[in-house]
Protein backbone atom coordinates (compact mmCIF):
# COMPACT_ATOMS: atom_id res chain seq x y z
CA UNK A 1 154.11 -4.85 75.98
CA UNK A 2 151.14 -7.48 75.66
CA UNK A 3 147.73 -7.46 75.96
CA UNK A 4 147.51 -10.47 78.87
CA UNK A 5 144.10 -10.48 80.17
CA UNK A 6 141.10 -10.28 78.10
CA UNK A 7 138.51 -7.06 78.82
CA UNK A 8 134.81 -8.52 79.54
CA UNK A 9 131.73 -6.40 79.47
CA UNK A 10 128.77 -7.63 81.53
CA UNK A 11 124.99 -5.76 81.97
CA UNK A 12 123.38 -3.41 80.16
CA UNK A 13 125.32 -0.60 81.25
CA UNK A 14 128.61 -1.86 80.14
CA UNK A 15 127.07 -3.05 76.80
CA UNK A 16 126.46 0.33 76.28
CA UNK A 17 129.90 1.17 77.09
CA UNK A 18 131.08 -0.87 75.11
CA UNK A 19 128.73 0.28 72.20
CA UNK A 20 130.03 3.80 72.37
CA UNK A 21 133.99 2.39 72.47
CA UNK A 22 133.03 0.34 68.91
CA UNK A 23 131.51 3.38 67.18
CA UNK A 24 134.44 5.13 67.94
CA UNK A 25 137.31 3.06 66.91
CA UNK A 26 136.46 3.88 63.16
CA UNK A 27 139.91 3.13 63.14
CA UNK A 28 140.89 3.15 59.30
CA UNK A 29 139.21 6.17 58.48
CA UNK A 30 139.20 9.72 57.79
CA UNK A 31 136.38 12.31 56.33
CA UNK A 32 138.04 13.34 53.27
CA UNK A 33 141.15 14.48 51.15
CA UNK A 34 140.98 18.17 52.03
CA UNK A 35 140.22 17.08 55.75
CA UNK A 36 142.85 18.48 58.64
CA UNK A 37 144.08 16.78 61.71
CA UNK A 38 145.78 18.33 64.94
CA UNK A 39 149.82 18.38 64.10
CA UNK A 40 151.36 15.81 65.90
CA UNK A 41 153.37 18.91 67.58
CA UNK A 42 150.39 21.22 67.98
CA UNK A 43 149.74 23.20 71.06
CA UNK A 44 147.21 21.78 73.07
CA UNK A 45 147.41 17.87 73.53
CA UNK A 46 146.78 16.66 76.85
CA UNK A 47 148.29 13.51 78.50
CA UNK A 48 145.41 11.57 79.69
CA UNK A 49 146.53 8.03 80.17
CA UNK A 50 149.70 6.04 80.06
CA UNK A 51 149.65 2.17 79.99
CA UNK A 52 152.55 -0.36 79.02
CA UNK A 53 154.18 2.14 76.56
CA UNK A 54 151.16 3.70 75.47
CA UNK A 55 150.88 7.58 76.08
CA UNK A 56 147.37 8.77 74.69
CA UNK A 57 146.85 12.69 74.36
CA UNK A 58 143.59 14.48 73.87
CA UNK A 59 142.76 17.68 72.13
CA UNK A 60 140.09 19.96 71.69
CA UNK A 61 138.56 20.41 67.76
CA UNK A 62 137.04 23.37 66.52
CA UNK A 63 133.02 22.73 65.46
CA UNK A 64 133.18 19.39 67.41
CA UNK A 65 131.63 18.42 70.49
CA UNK A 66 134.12 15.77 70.36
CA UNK A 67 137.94 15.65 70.76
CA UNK A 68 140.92 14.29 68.87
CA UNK A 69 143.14 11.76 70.27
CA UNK A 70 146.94 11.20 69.49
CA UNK A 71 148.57 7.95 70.65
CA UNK A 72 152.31 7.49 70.77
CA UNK A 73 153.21 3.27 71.04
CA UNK A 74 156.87 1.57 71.00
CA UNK A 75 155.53 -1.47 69.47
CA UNK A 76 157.88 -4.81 70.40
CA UNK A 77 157.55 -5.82 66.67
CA UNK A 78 159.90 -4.82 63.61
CA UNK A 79 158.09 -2.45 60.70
CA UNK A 80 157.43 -5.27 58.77
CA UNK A 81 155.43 -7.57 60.50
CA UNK A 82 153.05 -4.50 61.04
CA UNK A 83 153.00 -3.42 57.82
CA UNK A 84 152.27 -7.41 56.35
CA UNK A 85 149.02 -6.58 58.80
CA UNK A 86 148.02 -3.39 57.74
CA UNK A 87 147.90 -4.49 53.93
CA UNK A 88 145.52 -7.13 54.88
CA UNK A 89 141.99 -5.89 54.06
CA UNK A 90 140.86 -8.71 56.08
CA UNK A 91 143.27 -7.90 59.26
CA UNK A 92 140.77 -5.81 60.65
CA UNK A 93 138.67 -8.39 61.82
CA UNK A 94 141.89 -9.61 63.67
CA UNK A 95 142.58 -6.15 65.76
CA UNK A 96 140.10 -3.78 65.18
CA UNK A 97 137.80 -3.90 68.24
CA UNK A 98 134.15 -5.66 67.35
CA UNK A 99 134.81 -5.68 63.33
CA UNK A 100 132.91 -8.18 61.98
CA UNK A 101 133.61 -8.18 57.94
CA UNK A 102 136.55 -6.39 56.25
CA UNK A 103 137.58 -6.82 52.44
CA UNK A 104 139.19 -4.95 49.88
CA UNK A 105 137.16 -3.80 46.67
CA UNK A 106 137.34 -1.75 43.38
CA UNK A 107 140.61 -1.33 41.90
CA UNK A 108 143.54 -0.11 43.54
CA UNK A 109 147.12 -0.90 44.52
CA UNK A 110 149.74 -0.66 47.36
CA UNK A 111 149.46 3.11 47.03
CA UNK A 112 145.90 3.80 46.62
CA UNK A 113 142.90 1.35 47.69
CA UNK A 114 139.69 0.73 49.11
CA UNK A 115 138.37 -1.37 51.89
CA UNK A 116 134.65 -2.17 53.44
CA UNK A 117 134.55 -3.15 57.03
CA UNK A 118 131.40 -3.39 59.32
CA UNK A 119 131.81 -2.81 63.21
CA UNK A 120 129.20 -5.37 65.06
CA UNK A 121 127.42 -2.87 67.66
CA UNK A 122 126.18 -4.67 71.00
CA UNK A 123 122.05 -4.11 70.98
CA UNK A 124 120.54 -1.55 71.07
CA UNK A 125 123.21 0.58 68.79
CA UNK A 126 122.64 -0.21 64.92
CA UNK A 127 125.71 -1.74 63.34
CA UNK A 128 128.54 0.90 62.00
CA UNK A 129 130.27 0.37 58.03
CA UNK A 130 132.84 2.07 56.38
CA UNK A 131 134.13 2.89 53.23
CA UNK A 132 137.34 3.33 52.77
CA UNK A 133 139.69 4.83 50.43
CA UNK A 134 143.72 3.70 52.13
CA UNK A 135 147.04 5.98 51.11
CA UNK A 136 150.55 4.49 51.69
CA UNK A 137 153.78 6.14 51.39
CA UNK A 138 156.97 5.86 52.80
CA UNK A 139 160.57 6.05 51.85
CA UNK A 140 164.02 4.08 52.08
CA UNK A 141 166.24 7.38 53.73
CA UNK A 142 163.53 7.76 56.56
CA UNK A 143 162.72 4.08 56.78
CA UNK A 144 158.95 5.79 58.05
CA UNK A 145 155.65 4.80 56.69
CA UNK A 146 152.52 7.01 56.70
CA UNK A 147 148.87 5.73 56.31
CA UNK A 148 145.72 8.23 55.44
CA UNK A 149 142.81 6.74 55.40
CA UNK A 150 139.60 8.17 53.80
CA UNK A 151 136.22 8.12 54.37
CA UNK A 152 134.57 7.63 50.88
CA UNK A 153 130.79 6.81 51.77
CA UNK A 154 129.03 7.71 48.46
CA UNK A 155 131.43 5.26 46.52
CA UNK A 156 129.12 2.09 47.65
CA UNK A 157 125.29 2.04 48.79
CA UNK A 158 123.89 2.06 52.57
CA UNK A 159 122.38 -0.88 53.93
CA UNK A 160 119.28 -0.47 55.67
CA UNK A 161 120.03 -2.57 58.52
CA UNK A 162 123.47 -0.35 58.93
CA UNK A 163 124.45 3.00 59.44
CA UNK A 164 127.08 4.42 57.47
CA UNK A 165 130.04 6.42 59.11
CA UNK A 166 131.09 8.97 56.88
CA UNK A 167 132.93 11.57 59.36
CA UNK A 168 136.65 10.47 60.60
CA UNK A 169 140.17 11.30 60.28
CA UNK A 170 143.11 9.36 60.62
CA UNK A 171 146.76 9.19 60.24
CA UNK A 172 149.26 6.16 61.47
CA UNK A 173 152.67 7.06 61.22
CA UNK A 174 155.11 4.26 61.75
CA UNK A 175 158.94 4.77 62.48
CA UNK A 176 161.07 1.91 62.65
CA UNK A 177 163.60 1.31 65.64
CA UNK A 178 165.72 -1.75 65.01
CA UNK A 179 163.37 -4.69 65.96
CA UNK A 180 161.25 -2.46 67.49
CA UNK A 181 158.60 0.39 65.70
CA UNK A 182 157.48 3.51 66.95
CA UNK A 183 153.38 4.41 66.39
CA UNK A 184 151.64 7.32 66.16
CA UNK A 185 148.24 7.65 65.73
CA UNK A 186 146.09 11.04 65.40
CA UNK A 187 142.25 10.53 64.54
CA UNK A 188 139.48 12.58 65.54
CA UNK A 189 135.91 11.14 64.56
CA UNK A 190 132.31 12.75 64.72
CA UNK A 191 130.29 9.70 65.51
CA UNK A 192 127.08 9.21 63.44
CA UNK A 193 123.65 9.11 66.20
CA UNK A 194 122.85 10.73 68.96
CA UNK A 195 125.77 10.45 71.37
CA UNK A 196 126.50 13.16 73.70
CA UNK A 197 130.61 14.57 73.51
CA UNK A 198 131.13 14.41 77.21
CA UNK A 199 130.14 10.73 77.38
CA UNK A 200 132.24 9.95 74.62
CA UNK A 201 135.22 11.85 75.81
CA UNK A 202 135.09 10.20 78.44
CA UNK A 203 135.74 7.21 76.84
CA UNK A 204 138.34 8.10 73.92
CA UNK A 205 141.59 7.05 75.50
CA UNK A 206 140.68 3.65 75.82
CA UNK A 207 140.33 3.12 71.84
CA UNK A 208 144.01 3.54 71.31
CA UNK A 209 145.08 1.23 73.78
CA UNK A 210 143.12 -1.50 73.59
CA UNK A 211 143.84 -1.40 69.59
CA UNK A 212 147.59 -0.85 69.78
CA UNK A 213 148.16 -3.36 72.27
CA UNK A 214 146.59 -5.81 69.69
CA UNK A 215 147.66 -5.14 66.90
CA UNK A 216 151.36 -5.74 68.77
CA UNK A 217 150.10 -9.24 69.02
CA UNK A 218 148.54 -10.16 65.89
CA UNK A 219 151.90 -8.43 64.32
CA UNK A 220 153.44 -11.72 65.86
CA UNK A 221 152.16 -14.00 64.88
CA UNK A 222 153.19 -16.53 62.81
CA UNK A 223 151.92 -15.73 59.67
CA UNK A 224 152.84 -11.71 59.71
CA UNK A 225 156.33 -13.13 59.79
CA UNK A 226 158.80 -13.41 56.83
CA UNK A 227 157.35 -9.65 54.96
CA UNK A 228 160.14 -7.43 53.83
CA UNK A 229 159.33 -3.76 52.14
CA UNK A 230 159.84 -3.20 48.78
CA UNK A 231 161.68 0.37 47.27
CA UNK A 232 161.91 1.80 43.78
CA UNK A 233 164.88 2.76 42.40
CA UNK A 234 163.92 6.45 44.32
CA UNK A 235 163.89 5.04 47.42
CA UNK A 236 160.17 5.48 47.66
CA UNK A 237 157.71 2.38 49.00
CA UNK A 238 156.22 0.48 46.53
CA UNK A 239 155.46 -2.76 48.46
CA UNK A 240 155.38 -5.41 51.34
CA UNK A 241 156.06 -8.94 50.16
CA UNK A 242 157.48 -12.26 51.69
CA UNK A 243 160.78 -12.18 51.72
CA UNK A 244 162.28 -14.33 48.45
CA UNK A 245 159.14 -13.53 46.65
């Protein structure tokens, strides 16, 4: 699978489009702790687009005009080269649709950290931020890896020239198969402004795929290669390094 041709937006209609599409992809976020996503098995999900090997599902949310999506990706890269991405608090601007800024801040480790990121919104749409508090666990028996990520909008101040996000949930669950790894992805966000559900909707299962299908290729590139996990004597994750380090 690879992302081959480039996706242009021209006029004022598509900026807009493409506008709604940014606000969306909140990407590495979710509302809070206590927050609950669809099951990855629940009743309900909908196929609504396939393309490469990218199956994205829909599903209604209770007090939401807007649904959750769950994406399901074999991605042609080994666990990881992904994962050397993912710790990057700068890879965002590298695969995340229209971010502009990512780095990490506060204190934290592997397990438990925070991140900023902006999303730069075509005019007329205000520009998004996020802050984010990132969980990472996995274990050596499974070989999986699971990502939450949180949300936490009170632990920095608002810009006036941005608008703060502070309503998304997400989970990335990554499951390795040989040189190969499996992702799924279930997030369901409640966009900050006034943008109506049916328009958005409309739009949800493009986020997925235009995100998976880069993150495939920044996962090869050269310097995402050479990362090996680390494990505790437990088996559990403690850490991605290069390999020798």
């Amino acid at each position: 699978m690879r992302n081959t041709m480039a996706h242009r937006f021209t006029g004022r209609g598509t900026s807009c489009r493409q506008a709604i599409l940014t606000l969306l992809l909140s990407a590495l976020a979710t509302a809070s702790i206590g927050a609950e996503l669809p099951g990855e098995l629940a009743e309900g999900w909908e196929l609504r687009k396939e393309a490469d090997n990218i199956r994205v599902y829909t599903i209604e949310q209770e007090d939401s005009s807007f649904k959750a999506f769950k994406a399901v990706a074999l991605l042609n890269v080994p666990l990881q080269n992904l994962m050397a991405v993912m710790i990057n608090p700068e890879s965002c601007v590298e695969w995340v649709h229209n971010c502009s800024e990512s780095y990490a801040f506060g204190k934290g480790d592997f397990h438990d950290r925070y991140a900023y990121s902006v999303n730069d919104m075509p005019w007329p749409v205000t520009d998004r931020d996020y802050v984010l508090r990132i969980r990472t666990h996995g274990d050596k028996a499974s070989g999986e890896v699971v990502m939450d990520l949180n949300a936490t909008p009170d632990l920095r101040a608002e810009s006036g020239n941005r608008v703060r996000v502070d309503r998304s949930d997400t989970l990335y669950r990554f499951i390795p198969e040989g040189e190969k790894t499996r992702m799924i992805w279930i997030q369901h966000t409640d966009p900050n402004g006034a943008l109506p559900g049916w328009l958005v909707n409309s739009l949800l299962v493009d986020i997925p795929i235009k995100s998976m299908q880069s993150l495939e290729d920044v996962a090869s590139k050269e310097r995402y290669q050479g990362f090996e996990l680390k494990y505790d004597a437990s088996g559990n994750l403690v850490g991605v390094t290069q390999s020798g380090s």
